[in-house]
PDB file of N, CA and C in Angstrom:
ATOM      1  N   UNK A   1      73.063  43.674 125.646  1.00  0.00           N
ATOM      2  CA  UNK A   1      72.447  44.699 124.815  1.00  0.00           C
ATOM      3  C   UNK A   1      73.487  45.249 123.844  1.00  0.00           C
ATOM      4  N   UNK A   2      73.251  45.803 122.421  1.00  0.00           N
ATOM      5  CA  UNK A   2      73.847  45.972 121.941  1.00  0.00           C
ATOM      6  C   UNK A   2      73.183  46.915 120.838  1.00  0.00           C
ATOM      7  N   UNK A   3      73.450  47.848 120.661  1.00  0.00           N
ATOM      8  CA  UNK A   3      73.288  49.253 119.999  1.00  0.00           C
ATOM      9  C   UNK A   3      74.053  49.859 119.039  1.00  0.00           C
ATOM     10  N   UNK A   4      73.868  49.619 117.363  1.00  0.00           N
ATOM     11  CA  UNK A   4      74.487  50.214 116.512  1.00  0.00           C
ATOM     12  C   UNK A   4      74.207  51.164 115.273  1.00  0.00           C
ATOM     13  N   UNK A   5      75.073  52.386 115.507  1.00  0.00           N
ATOM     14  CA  UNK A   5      74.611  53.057 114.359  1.00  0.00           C
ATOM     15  C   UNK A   5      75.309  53.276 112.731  1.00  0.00           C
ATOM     16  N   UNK A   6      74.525  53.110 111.974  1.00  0.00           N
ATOM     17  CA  UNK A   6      75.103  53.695 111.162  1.00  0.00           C
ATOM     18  C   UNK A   6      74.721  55.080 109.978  1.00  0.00           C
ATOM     19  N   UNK A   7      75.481  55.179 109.000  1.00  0.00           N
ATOM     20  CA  UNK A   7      75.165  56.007 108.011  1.00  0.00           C
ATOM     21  C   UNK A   7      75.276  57.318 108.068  1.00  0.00           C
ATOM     22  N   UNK A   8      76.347  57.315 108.507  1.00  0.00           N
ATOM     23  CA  UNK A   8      76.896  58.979 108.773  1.00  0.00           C
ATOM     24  C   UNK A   8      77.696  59.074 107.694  1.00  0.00           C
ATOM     25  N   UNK A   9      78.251  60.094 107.285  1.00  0.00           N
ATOM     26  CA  UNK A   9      79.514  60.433 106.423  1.00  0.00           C
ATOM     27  C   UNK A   9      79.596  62.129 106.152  1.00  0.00           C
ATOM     28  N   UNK A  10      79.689  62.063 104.762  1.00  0.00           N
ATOM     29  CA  UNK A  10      80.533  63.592 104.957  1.00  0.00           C
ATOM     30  C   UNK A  10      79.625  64.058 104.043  1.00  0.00           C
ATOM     31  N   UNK A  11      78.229  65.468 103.802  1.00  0.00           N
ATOM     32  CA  UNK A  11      77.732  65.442 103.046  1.00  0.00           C
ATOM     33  C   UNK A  11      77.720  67.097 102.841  1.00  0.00           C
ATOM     34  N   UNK A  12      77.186  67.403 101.453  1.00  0.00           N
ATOM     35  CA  UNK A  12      77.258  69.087 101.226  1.00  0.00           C
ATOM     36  C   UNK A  12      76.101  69.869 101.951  1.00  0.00           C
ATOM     37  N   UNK A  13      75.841  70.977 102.396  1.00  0.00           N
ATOM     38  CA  UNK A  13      74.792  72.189 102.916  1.00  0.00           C
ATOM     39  C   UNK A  13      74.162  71.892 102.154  1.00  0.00           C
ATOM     40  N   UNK A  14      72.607  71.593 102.508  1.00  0.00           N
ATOM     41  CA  UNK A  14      71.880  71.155 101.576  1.00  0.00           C
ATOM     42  C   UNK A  14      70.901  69.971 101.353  1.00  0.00           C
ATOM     43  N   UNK A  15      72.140  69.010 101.410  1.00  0.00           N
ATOM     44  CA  UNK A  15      72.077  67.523 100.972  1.00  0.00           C
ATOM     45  C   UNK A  15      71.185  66.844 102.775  1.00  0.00           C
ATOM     46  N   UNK A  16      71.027  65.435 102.410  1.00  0.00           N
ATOM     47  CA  UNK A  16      70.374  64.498 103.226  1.00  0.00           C
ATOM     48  C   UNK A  16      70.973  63.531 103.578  1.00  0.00           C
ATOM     49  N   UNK A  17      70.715  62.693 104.373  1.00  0.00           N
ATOM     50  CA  UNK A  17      71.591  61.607 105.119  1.00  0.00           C
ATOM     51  C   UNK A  17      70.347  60.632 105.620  1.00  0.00           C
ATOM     52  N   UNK A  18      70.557  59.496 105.942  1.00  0.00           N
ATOM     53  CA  UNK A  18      69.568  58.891 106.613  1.00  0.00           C
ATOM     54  C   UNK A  18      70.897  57.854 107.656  1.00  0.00           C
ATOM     55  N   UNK A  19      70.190  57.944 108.967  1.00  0.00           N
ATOM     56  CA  UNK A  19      71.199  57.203 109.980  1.00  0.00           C
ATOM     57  C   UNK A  19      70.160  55.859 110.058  1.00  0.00           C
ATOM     58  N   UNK A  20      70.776  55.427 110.692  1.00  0.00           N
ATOM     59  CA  UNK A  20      69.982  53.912 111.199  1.00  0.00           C
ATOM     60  C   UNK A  20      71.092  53.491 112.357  1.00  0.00           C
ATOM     61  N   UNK A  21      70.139  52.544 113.563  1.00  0.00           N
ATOM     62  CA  UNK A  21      70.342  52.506 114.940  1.00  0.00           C
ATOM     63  C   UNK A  21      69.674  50.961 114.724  1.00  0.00           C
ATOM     64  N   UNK A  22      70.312  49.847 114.907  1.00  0.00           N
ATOM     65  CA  UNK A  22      69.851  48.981 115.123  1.00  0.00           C
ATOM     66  C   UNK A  22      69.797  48.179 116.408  1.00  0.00           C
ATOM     67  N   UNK A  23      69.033  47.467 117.048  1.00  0.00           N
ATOM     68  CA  UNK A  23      69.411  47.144 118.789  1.00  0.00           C
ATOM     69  C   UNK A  23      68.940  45.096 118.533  1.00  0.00           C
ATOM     70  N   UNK A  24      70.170  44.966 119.542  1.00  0.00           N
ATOM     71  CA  UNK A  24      69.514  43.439 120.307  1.00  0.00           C
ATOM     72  C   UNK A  24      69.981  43.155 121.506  1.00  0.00           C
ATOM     73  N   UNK A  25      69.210  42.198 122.074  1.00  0.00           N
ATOM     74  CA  UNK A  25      69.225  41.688 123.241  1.00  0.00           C
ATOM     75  C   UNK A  25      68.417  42.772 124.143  1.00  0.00           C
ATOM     76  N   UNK A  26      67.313  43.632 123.664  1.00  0.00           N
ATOM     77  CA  UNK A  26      66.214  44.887 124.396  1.00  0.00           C
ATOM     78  C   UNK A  26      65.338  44.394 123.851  1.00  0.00           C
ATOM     79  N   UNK A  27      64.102  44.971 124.839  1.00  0.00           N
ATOM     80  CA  UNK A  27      62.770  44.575 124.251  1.00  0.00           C
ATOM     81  C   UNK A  27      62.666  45.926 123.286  1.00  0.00           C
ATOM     82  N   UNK A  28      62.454  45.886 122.086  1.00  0.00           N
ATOM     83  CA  UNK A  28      62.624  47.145 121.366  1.00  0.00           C
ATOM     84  C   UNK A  28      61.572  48.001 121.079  1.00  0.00           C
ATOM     85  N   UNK A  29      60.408  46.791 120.906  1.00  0.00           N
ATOM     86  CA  UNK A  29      59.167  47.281 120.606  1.00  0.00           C
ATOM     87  C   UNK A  29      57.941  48.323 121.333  1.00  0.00           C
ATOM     88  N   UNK A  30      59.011  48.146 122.904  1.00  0.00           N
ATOM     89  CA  UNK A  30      58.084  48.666 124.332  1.00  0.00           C
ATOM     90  C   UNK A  30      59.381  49.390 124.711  1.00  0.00           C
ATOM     91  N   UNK A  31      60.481  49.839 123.812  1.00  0.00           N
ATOM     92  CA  UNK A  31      61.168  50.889 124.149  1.00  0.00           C
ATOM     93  C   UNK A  31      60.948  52.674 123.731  1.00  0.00           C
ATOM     94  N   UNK A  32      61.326  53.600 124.271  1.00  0.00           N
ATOM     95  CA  UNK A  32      61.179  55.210 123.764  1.00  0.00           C
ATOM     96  C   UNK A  32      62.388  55.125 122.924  1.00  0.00           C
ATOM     97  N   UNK A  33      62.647  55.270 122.076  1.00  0.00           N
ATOM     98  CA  UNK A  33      63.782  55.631 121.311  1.00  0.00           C
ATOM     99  C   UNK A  33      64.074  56.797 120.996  1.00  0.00           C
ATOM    100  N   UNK A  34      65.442  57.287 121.176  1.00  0.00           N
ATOM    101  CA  UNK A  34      66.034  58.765 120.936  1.00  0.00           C
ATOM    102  C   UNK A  34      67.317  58.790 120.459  1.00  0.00           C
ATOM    103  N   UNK A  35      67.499  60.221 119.583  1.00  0.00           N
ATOM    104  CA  UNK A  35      69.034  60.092 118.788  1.00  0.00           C
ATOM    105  C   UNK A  35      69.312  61.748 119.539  1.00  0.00           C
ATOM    106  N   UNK A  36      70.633  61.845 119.867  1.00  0.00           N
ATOM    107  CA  UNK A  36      71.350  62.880 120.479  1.00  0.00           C
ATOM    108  C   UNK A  36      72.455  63.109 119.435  1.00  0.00           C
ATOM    109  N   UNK A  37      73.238  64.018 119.595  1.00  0.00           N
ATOM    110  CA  UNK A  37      74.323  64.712 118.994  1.00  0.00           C
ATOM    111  C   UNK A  37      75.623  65.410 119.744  1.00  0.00           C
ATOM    112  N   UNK A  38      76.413  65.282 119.322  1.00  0.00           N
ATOM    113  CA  UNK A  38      77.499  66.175 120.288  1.00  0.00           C
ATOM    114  C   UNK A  38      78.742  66.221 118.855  1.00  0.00           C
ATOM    115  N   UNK A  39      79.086  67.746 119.104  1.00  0.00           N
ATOM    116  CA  UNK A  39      79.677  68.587 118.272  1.00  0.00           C
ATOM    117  C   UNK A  39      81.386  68.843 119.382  1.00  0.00           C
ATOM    118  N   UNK A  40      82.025  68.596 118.932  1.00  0.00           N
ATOM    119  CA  UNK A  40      83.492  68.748 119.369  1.00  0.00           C
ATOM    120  C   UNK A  40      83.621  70.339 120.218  1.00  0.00           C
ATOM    121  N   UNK A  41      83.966  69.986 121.836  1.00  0.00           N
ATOM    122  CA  UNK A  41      83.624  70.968 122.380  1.00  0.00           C
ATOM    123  C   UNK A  41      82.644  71.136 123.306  1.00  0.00           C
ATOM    124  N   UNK A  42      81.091  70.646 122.947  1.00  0.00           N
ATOM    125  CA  UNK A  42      79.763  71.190 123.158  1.00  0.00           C
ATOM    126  C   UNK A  42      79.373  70.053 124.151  1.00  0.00           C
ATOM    127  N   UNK A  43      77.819  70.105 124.819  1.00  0.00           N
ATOM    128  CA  UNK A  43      78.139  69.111 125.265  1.00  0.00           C
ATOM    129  C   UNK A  43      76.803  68.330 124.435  1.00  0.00           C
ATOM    130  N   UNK A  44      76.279  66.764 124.364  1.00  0.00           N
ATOM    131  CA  UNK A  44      75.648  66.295 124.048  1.00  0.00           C
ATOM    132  C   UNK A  44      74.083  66.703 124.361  1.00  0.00           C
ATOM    133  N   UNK A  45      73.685  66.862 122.746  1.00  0.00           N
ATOM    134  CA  UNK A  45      72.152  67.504 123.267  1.00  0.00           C
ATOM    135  C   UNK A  45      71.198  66.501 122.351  1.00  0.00           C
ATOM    136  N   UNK A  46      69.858  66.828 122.731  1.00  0.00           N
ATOM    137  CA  UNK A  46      69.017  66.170 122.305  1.00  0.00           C
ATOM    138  C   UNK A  46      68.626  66.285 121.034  1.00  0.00           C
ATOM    139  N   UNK A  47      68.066  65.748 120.194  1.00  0.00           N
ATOM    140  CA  UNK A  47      67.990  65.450 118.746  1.00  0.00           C
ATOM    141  C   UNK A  47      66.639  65.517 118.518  1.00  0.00           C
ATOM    142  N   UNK A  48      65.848  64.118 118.825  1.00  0.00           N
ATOM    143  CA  UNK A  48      64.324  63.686 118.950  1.00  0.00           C
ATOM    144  C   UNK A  48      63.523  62.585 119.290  1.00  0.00           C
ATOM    145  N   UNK A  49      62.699  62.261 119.503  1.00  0.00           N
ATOM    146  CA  UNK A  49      62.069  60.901 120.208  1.00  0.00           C
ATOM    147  C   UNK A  49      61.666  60.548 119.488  1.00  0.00           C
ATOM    148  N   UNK A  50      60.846  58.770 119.525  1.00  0.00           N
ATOM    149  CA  UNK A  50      59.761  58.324 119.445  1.00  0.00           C
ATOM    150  C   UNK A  50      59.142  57.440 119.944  1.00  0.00           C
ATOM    151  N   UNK A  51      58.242  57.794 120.428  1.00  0.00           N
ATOM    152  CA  UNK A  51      57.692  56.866 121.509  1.00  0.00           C
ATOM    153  C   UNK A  51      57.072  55.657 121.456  1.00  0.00           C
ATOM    154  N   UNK A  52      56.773  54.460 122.132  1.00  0.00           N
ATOM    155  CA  UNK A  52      56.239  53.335 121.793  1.00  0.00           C
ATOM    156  C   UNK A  52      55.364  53.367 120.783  1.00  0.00           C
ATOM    157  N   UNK A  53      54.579  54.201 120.564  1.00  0.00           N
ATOM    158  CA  UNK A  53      53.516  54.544 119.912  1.00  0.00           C
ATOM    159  C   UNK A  53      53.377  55.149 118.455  1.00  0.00           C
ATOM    160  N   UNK A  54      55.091  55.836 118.024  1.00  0.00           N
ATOM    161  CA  UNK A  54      55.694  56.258 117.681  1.00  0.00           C
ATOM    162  C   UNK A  54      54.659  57.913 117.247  1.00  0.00           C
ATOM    163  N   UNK A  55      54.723  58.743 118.662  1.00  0.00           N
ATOM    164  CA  UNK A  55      54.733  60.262 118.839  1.00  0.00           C
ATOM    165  C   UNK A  55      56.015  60.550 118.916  1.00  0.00           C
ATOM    166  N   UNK A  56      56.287  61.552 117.825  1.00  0.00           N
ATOM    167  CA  UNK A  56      57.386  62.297 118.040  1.00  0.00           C
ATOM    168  C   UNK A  56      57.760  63.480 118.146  1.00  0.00           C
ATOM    169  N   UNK A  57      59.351  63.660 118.836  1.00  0.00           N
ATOM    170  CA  UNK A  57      59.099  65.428 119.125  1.00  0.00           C
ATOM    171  C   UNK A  57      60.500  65.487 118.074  1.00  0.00           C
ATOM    172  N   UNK A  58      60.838  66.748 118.459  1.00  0.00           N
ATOM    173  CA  UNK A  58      61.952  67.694 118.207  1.00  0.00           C
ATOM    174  C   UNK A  58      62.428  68.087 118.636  1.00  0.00           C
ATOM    175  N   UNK A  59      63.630  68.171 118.864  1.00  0.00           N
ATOM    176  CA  UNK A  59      64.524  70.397 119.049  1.00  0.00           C
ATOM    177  C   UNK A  59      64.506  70.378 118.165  1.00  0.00           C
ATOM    178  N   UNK A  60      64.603  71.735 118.644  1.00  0.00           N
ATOM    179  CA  UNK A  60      64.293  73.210 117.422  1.00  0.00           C
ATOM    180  C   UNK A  60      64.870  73.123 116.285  1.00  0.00           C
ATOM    181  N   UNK A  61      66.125  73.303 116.834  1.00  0.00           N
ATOM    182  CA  UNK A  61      67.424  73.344 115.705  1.00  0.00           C
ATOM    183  C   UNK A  61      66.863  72.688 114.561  1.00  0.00           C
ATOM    184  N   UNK A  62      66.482  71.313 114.961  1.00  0.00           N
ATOM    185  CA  UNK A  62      66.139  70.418 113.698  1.00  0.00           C
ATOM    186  C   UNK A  62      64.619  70.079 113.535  1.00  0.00           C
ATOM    187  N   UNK A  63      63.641  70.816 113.901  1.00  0.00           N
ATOM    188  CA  UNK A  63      62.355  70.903 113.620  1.00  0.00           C
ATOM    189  C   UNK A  63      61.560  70.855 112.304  1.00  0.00           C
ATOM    190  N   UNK A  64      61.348  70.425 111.200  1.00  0.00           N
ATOM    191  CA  UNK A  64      61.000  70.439 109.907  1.00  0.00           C
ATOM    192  C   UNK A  64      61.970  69.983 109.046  1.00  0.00           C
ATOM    193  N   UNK A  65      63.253  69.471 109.501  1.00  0.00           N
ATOM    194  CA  UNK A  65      64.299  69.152 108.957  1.00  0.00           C
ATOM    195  C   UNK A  65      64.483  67.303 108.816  1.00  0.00           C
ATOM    196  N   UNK A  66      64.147  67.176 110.140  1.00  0.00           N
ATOM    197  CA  UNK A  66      64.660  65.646 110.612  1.00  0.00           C
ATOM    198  C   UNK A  66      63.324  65.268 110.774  1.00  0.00           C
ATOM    199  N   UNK A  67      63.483  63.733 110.262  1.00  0.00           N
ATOM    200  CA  UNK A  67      62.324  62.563 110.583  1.00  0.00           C
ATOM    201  C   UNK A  67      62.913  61.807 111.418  1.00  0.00           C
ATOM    202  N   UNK A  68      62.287  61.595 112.848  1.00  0.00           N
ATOM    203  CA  UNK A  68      62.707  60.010 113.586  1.00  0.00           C
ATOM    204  C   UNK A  68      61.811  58.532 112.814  1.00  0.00           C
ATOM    205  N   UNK A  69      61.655  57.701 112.354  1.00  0.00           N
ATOM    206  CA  UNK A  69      60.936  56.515 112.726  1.00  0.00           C
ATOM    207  C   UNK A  69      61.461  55.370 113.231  1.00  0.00           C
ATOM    208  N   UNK A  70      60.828  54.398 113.469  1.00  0.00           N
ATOM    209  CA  UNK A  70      60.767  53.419 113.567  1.00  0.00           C
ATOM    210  C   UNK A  70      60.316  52.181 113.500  1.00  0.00           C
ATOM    211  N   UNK A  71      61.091  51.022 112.971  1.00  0.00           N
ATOM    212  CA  UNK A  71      61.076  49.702 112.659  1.00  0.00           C
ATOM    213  C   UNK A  71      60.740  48.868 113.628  1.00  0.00           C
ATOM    214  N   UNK A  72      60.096  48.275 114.473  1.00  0.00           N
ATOM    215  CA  UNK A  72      59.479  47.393 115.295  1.00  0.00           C
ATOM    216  C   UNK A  72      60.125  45.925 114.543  1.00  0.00           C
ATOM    217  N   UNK A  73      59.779  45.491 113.049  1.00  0.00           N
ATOM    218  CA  UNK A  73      60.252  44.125 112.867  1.00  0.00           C
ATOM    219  C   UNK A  73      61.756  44.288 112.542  1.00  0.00           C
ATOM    220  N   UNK A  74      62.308  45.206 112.467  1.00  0.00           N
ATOM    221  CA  UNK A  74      63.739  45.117 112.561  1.00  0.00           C
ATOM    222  C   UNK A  74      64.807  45.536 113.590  1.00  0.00           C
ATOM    223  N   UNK A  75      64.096  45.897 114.578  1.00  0.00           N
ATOM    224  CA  UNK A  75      64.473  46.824 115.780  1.00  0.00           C
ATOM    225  C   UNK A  75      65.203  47.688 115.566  1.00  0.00           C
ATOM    226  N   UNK A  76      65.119  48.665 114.545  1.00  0.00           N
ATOM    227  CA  UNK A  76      65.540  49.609 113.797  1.00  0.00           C
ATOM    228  C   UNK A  76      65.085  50.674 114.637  1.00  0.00           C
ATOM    229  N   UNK A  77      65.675  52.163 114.417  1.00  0.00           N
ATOM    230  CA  UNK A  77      64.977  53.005 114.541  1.00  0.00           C
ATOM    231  C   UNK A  77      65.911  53.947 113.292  1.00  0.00           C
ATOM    232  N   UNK A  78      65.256  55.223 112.792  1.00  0.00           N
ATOM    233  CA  UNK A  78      66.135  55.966 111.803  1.00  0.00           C
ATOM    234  C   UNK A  78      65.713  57.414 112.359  1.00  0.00           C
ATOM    235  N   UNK A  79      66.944  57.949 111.589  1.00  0.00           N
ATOM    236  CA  UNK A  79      66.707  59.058 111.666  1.00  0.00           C
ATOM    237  C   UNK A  79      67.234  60.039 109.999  1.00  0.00           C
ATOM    238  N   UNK A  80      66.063  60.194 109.938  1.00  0.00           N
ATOM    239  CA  UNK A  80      66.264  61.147 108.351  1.00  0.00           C
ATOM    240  C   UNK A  80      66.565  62.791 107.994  1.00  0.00           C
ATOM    241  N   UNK A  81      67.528  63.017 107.615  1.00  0.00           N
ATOM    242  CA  UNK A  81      68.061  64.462 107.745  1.00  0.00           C
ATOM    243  C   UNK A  81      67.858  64.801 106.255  1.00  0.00           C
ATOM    244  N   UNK A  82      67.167  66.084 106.359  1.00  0.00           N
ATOM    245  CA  UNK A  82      67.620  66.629 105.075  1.00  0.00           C
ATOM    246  C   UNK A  82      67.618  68.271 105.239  1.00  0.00           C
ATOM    247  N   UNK A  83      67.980  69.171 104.318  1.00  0.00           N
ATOM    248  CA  UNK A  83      68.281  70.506 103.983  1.00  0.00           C
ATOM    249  C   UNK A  83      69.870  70.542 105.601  1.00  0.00           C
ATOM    250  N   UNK A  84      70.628  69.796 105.269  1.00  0.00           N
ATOM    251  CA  UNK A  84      71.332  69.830 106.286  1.00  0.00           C
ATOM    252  C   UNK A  84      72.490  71.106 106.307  1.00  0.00           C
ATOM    253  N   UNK A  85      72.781  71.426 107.161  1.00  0.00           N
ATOM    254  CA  UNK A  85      73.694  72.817 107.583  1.00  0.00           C
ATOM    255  C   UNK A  85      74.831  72.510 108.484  1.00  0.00           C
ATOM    256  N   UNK A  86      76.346  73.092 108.316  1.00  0.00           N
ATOM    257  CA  UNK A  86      77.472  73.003 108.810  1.00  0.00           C
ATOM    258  C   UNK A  86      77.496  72.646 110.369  1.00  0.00           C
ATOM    259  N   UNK A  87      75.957  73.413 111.136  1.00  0.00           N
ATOM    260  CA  UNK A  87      76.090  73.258 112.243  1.00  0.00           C
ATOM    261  C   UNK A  87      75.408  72.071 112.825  1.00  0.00           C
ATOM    262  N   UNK A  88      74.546  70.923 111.882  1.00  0.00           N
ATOM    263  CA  UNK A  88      74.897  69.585 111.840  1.00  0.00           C
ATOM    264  C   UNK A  88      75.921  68.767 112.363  1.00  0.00           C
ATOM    265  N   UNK A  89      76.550  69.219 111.865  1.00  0.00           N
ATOM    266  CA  UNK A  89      78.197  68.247 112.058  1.00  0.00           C
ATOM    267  C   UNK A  89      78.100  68.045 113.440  1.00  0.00           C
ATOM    268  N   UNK A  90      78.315  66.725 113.838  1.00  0.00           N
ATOM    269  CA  UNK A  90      78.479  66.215 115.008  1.00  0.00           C
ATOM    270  C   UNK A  90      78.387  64.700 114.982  1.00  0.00           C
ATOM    271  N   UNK A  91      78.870  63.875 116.349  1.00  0.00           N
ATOM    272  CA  UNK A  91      78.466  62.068 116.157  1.00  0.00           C
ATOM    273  C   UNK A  91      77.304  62.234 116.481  1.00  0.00           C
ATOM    274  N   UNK A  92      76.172  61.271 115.815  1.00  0.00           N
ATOM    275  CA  UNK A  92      74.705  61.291 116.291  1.00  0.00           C
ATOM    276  C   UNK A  92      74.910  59.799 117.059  1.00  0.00           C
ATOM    277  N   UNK A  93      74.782  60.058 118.082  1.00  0.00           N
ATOM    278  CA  UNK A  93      74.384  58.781 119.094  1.00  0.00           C
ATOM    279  C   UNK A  93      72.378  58.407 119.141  1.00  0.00           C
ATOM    280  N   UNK A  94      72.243  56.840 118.670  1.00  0.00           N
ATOM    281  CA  UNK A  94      70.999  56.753 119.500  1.00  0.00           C
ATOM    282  C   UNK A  94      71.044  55.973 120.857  1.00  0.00           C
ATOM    283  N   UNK A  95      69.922  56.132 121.259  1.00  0.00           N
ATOM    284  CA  UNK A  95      69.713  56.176 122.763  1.00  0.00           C
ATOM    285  C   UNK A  95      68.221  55.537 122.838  1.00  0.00           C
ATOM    286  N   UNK A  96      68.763  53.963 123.371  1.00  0.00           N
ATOM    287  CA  UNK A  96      67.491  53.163 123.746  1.00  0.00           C
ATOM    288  C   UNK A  96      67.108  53.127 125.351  1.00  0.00           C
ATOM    289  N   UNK A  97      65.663  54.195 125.482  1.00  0.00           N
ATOM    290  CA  UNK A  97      65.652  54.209 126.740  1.00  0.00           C
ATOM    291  C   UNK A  97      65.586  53.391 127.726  1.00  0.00           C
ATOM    292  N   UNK A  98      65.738  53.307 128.833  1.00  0.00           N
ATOM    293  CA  UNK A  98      66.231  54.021 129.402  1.00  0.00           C
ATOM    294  C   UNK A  98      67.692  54.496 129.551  1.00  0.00           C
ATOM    295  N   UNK A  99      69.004  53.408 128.635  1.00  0.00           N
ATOM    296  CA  UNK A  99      70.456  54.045 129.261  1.00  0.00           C
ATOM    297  C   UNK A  99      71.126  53.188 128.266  1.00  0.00           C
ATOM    298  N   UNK A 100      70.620  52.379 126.819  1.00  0.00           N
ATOM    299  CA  UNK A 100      71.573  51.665 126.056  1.00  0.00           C
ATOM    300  C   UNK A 100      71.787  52.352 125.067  1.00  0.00           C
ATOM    301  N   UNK A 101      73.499  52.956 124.769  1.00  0.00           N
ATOM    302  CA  UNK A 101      73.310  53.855 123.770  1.00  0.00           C
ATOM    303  C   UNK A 101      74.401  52.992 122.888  1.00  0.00           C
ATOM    304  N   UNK A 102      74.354  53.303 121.668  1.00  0.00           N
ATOM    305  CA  UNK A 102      75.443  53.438 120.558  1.00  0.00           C
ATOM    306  C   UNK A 102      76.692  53.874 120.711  1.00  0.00           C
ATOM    307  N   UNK A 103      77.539  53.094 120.102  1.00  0.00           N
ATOM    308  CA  UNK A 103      78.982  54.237 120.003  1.00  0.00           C
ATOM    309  C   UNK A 103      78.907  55.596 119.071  1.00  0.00           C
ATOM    310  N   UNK A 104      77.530  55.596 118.449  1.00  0.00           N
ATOM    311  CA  UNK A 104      78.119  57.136 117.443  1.00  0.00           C
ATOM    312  C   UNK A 104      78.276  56.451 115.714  1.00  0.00           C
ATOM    313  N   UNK A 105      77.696  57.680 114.928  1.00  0.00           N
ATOM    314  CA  UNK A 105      78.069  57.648 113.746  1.00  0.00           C
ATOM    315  C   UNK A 105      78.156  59.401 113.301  1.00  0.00           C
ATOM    316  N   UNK A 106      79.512  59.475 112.914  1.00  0.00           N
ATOM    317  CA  UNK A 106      79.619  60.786 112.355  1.00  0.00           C
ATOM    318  C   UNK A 106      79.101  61.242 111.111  1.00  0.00           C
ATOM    319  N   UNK A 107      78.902  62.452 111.802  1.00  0.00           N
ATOM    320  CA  UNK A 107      78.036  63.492 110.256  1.00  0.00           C
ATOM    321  C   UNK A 107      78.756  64.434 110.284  1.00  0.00           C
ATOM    322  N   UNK A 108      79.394  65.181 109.041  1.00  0.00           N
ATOM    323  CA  UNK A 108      79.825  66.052 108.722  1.00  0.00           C
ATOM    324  C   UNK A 108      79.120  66.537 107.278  1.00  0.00           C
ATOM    325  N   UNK A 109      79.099  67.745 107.785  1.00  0.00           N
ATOM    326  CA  UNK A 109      78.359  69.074 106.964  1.00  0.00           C
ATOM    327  C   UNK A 109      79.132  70.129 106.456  1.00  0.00           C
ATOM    328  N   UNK A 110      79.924  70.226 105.166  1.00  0.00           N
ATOM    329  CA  UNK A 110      80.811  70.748 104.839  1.00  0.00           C
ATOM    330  C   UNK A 110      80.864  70.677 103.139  1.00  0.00           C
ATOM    331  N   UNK A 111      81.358  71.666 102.717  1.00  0.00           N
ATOM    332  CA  UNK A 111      81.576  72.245 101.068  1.00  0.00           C
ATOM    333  C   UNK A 111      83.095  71.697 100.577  1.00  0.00           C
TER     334      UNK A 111
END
């Protein structure tokens, strides 16, 4: 299995980002897919889902902010940020359920 993210970088208060999580060697299509976060310090929290079906949730924090979807013919999944804020900043890990995750792509939120 193998789990990669990208499209993080360094962007202004404000601005948007789009990540992408690509997977192989999982069945991807009959997986829950989820992206987490962890901020230097803190410990890793939840981000948002989407489910086979692709229902999705939220935390709060990023509720009206962030889009999850997902790619079935590319075994993609994304995650779309925009009106982003300092307290953003963190590696966004995705997370193919049940336990195959990514190494991380950093986001930083800064002027």
């Amino acid at each position: 299995v193998q789990v990669v993210e990208s499209g993080g970088g360094l962007v202004q208060p404000g601005g948007s980002l789009r990540l992408s999580c690509t997977a192989s060697g999982i069945a991807f299509e009959t997986s829950t897919l989820q992206w987490f976060r962890q901020s230097p310090g803190k410990v890793r929290e939840w981000v948002a889902t989407i489910s086979t079906n692709s229902i999705a949730n939220y935390a709060d924090p990023v509720k009206g902010r962030f889009t999850i979807s997902r790619d079935n013919a590319r075994n993609t999944v994304y995650l779309e940020m925009y009106n982003l804020k300092p307290e953003d900043t963190a590696v966004y890990y995705c997370k193919i359920v049940p336990g195959a995750w990514g190494q991380g792509t950093q986001v930083t939120v800064s002027s």
